[in-house]
N, C-alpha and C. Protein backbone atom coordinates (compact mmCIF):
# COMPACT_ATOMS: atom_id res chain seq x y z
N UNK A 1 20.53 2.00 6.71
CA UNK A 1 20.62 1.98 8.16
C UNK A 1 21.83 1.13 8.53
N UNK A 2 22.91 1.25 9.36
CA UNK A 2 23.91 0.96 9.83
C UNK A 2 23.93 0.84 11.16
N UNK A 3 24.53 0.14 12.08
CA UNK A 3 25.34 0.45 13.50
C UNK A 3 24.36 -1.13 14.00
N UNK A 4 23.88 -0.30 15.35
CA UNK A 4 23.23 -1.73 15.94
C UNK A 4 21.96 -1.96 15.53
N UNK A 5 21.29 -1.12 15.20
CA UNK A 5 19.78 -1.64 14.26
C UNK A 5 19.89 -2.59 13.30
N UNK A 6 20.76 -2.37 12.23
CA UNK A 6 20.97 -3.13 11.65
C UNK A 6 21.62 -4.92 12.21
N UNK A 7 22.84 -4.50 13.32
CA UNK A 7 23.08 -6.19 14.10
C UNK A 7 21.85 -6.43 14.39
N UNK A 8 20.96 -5.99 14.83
CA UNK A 8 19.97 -6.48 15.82
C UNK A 8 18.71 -7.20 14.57
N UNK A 9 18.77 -6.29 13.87
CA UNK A 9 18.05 -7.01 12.34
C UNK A 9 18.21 -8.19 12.29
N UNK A 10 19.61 -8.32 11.68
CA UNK A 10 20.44 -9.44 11.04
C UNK A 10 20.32 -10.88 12.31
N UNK A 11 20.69 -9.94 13.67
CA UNK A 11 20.60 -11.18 14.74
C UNK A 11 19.16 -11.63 14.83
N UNK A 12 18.31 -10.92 14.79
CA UNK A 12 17.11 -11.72 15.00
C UNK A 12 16.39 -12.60 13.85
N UNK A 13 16.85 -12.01 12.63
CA UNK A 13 16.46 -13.18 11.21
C UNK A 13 17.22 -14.18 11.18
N UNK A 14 18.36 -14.05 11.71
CA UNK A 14 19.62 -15.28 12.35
C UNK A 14 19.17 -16.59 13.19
N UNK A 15 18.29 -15.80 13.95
CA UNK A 15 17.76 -16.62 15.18
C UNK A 15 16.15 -17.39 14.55
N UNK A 16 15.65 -16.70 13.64
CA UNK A 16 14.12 -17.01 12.97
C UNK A 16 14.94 -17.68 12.02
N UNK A 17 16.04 -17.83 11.22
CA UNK A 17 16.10 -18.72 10.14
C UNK A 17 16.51 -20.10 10.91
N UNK A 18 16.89 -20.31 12.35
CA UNK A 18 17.40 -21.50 12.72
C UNK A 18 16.30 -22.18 13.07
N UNK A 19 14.96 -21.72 13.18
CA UNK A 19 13.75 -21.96 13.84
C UNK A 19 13.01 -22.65 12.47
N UNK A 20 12.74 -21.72 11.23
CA UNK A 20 12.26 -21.96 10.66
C UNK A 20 12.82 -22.81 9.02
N UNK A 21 14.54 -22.05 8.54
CA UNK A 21 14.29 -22.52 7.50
C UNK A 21 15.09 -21.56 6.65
N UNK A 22 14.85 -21.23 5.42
CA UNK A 22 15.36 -19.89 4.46
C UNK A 22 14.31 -19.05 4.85
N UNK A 23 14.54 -17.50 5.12
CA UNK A 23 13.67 -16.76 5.26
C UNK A 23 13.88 -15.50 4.60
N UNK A 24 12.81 -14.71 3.54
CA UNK A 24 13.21 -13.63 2.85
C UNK A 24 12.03 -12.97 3.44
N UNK A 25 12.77 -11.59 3.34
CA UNK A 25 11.17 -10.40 3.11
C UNK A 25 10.22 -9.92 2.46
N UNK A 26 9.15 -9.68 2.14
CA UNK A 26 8.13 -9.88 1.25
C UNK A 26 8.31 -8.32 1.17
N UNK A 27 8.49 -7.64 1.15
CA UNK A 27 8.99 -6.32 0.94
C UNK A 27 10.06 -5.59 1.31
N UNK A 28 10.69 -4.59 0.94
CA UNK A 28 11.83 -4.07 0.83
C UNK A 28 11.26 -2.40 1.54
N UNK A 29 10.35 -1.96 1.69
CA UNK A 29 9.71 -0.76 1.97
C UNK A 29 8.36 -1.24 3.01
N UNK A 30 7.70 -0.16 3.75
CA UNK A 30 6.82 -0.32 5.35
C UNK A 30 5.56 -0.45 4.16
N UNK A 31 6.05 0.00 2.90
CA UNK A 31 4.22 -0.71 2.38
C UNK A 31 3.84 -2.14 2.10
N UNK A 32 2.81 -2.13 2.04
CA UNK A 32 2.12 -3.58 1.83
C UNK A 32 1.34 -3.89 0.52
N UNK A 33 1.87 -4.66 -0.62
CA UNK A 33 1.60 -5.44 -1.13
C UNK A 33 -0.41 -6.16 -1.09
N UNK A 34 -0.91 -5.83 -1.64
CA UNK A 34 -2.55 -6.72 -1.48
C UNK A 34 -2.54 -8.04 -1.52
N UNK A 35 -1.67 -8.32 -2.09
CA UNK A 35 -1.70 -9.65 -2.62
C UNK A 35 -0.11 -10.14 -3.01
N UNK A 36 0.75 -10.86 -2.62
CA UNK A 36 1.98 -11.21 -3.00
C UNK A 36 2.32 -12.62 -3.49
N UNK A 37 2.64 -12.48 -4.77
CA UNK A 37 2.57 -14.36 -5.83
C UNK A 37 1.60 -14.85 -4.68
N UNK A 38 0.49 -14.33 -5.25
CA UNK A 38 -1.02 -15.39 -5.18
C UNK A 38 -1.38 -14.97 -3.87
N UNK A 39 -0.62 -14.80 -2.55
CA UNK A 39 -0.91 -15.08 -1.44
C UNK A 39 -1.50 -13.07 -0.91
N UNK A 40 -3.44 -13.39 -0.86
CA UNK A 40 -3.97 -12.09 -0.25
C UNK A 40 -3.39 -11.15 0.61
N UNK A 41 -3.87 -10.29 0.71
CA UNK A 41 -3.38 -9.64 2.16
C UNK A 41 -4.02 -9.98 3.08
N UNK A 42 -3.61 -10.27 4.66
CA UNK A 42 -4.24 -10.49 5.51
C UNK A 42 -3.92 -12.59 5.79
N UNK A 43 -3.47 -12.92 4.93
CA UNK A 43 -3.20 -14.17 4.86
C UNK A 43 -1.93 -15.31 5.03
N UNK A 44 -2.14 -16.05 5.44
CA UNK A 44 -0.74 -17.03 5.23
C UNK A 44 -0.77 -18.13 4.35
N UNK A 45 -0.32 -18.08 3.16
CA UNK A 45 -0.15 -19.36 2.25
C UNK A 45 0.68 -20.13 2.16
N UNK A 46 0.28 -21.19 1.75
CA UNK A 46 1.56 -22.52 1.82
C UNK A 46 1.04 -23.03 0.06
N UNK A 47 2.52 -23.48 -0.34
CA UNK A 47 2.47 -23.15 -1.63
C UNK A 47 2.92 -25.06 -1.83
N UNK A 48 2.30 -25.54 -3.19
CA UNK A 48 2.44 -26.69 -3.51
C UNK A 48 4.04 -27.25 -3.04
N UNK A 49 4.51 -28.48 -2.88
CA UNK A 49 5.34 -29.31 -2.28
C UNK A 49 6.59 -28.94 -3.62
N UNK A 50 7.94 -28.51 -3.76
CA UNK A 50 9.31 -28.48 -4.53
C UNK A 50 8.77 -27.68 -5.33
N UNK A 51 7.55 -27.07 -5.37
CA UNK A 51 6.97 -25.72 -6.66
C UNK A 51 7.92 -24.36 -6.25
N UNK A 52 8.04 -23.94 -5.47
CA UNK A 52 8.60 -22.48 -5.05
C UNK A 52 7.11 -21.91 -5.23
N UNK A 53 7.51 -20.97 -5.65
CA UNK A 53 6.09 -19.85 -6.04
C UNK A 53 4.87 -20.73 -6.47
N UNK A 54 4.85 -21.31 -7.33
CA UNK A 54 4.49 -22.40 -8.67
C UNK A 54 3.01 -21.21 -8.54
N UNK A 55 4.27 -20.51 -9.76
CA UNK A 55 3.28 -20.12 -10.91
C UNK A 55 2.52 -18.65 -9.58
N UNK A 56 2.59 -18.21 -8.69
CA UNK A 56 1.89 -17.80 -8.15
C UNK A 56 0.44 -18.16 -7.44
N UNK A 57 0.63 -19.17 -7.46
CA UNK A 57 -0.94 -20.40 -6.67
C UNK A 57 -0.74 -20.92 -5.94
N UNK A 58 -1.19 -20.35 -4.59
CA UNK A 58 -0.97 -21.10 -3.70
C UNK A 58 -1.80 -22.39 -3.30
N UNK A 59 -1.49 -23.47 -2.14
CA UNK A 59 -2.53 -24.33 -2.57
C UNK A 59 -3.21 -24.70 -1.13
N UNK A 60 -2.93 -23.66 -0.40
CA UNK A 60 -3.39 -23.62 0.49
C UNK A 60 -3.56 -22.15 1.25
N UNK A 61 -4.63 -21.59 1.85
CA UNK A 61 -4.70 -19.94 2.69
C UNK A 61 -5.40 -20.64 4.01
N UNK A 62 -4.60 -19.35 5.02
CA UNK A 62 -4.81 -19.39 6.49
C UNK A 62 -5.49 -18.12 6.88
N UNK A 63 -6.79 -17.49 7.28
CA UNK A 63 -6.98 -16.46 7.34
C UNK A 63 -7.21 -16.30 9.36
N UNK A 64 -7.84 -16.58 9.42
CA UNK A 64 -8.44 -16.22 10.72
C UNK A 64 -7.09 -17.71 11.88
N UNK A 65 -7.49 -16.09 12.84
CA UNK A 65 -6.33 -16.40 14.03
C UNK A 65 -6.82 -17.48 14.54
N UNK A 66 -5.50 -18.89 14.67
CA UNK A 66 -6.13 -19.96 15.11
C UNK A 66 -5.06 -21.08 15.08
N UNK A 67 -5.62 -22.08 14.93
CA UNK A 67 -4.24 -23.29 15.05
C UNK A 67 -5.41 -24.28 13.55
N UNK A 68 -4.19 -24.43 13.06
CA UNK A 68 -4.78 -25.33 11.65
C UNK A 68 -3.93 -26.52 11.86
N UNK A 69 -4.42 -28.00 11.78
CA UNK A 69 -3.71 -29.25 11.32
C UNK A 69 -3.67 -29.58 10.09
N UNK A 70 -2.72 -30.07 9.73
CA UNK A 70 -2.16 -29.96 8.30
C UNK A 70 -2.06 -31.74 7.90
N UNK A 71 -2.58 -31.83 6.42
CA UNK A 71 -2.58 -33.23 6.54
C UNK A 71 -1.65 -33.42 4.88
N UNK A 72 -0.59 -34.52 5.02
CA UNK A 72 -0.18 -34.85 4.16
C UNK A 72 0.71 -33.82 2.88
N UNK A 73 1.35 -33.10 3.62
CA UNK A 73 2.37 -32.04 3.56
C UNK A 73 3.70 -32.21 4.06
N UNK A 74 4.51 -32.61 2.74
CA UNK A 74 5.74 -33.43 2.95
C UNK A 74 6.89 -32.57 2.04
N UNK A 75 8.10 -32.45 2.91
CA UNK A 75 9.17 -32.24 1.32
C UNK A 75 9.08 -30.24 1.73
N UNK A 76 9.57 -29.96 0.71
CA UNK A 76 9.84 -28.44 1.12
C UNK A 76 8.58 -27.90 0.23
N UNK A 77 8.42 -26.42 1.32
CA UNK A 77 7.43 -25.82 0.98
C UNK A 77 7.14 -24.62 0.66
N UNK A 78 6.81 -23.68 0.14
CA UNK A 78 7.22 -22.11 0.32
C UNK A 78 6.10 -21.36 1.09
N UNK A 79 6.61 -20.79 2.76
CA UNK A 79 5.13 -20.55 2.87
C UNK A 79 5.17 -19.13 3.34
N UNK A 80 4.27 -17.94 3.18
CA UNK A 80 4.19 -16.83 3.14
C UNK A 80 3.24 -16.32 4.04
N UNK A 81 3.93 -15.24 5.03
CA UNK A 81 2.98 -14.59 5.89
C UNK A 81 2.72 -13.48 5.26
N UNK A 82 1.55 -13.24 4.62
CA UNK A 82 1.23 -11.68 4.29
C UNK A 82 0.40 -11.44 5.36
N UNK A 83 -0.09 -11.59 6.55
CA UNK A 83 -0.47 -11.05 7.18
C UNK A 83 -0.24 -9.71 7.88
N UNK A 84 -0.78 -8.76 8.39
CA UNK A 84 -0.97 -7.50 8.35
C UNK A 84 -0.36 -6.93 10.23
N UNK A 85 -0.15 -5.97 10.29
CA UNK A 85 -0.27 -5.39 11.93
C UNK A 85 0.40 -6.23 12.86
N UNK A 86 1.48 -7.07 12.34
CA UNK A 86 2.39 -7.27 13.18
C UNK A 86 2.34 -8.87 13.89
N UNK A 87 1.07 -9.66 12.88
CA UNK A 87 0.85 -11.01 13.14
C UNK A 87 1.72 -11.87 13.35
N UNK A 88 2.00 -13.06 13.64
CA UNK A 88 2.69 -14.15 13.38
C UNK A 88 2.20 -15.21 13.01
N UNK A 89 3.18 -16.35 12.38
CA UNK A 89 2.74 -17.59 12.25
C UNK A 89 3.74 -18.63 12.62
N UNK A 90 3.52 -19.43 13.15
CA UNK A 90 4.20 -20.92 13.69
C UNK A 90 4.26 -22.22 13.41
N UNK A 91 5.33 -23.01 13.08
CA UNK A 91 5.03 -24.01 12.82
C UNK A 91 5.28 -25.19 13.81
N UNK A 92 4.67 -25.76 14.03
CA UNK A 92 4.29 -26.77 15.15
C UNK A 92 4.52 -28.76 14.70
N UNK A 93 5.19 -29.11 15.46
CA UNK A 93 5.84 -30.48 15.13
C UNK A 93 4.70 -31.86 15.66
N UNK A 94 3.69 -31.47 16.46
CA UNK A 94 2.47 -31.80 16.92
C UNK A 94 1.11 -31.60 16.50
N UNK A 95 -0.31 -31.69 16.57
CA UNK A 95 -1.44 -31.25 15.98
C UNK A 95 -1.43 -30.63 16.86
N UNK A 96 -2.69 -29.75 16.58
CA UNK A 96 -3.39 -28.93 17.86
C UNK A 96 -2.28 -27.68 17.99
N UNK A 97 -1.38 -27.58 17.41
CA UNK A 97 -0.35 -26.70 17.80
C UNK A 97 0.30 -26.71 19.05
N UNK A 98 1.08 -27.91 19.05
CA UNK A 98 2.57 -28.43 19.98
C UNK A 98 2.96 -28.50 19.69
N UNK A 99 4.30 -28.34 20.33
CA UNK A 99 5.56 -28.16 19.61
C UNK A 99 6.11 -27.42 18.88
N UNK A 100 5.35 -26.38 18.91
CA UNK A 100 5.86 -24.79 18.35
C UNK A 100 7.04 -24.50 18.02
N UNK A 101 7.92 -23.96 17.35
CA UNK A 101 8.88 -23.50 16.33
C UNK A 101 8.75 -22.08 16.55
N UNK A 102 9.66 -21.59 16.98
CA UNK A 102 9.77 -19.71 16.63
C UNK A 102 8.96 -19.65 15.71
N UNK A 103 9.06 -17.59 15.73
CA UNK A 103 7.98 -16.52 15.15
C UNK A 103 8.42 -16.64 13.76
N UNK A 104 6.88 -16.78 12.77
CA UNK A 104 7.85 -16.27 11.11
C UNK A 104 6.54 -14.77 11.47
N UNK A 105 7.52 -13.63 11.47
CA UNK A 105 6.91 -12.32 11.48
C UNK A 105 5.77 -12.14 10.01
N UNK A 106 5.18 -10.71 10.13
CA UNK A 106 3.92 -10.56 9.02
C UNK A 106 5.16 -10.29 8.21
N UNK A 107 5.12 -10.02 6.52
CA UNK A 107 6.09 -9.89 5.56
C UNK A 107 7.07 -10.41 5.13
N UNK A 108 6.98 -11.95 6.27
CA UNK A 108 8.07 -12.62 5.87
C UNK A 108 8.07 -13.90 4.99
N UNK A 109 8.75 -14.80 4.36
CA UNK A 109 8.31 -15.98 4.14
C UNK A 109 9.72 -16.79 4.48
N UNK A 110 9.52 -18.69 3.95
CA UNK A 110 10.23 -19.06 4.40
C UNK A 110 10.36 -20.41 3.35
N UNK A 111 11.22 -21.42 3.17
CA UNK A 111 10.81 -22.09 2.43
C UNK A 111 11.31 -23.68 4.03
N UNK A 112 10.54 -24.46 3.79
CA UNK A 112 10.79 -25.19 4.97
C UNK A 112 10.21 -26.23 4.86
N UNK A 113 10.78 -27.80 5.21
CA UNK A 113 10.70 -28.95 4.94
C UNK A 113 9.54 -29.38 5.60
N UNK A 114 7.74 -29.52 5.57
CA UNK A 114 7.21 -29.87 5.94
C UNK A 114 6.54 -31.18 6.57
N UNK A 115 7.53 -32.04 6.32
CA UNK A 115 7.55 -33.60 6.81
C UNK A 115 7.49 -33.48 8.61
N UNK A 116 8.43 -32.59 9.27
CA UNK A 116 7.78 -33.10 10.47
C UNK A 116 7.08 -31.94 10.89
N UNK A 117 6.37 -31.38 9.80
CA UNK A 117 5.31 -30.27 10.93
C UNK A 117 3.90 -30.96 10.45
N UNK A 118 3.04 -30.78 11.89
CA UNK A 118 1.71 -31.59 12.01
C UNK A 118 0.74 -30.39 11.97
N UNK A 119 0.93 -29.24 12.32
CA UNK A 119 0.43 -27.90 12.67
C UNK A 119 1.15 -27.01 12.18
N UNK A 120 -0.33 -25.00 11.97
CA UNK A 120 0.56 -24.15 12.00
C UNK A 120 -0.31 -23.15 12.62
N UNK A 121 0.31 -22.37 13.61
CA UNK A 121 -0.37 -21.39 14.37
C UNK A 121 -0.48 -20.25 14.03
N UNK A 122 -1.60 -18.94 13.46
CA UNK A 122 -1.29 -17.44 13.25
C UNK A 122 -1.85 -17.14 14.52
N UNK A 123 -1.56 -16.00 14.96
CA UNK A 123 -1.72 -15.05 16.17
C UNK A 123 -1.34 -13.68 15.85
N UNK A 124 -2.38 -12.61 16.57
CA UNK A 124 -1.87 -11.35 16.99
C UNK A 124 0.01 -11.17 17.48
């Protein structure tokens, strides 16, 4: 795919990597994966602290739509939206989910310095 679909691609992962961090796609094709290094379908994982993948284990899952506080999650992290139908997830500089941070879309992941996030939000 070429022309402006493609700018408009590129501009908006442009605009989500300044929000969030490094951001890759968890697929290359509209199918879905069950499970991607460790992390279910339907889920958002956050993966041990300078591990990357580590090993495919994540050490933490987010399933149900909601705001999670995060305790003692420092240093870079790798964290993965496999969530499904067009979800999102957020990372938030506050508990309770304040201070919100742009969209990381479903299929995406990101690797991102978790020291000042206190929260992380999934949503429809």
């Amino acid at each position: 795919m070429r022309g402006p679909h493609m700018r408009r691609i590129a501009q908006a992962a442009a605009a989500l990597s300044l929000a969030f961090g490094v951001l890759t796609t968890i697929g290359s094709t509209g199918a879905h994966a069950a499970t991607y290094h460790g992390c279910p379908d339907g889920y958002v994982c956050i993966y041990p602290e300078n591990a990357g993948w580590n090993n495919d284990t994540p050490s933490h899952f987010y399933f149900e739509y909601g705001t999670y506080n995060l305790t003692d999650m420092h240093g870079l992290h790798r964290i993965e939206n496999n969530q499904t139908g067009g979800a999102t997830m957020r990372t938030c500089t506050g508990y309770n989910g304040t201070g919100c941070e742009g969209y990381l879309p479903a299929q995406w992941g990101i690797t991102k310095d978790l020291t000042p996030i206190n929260s992380i939000t999934l949503q429809a």
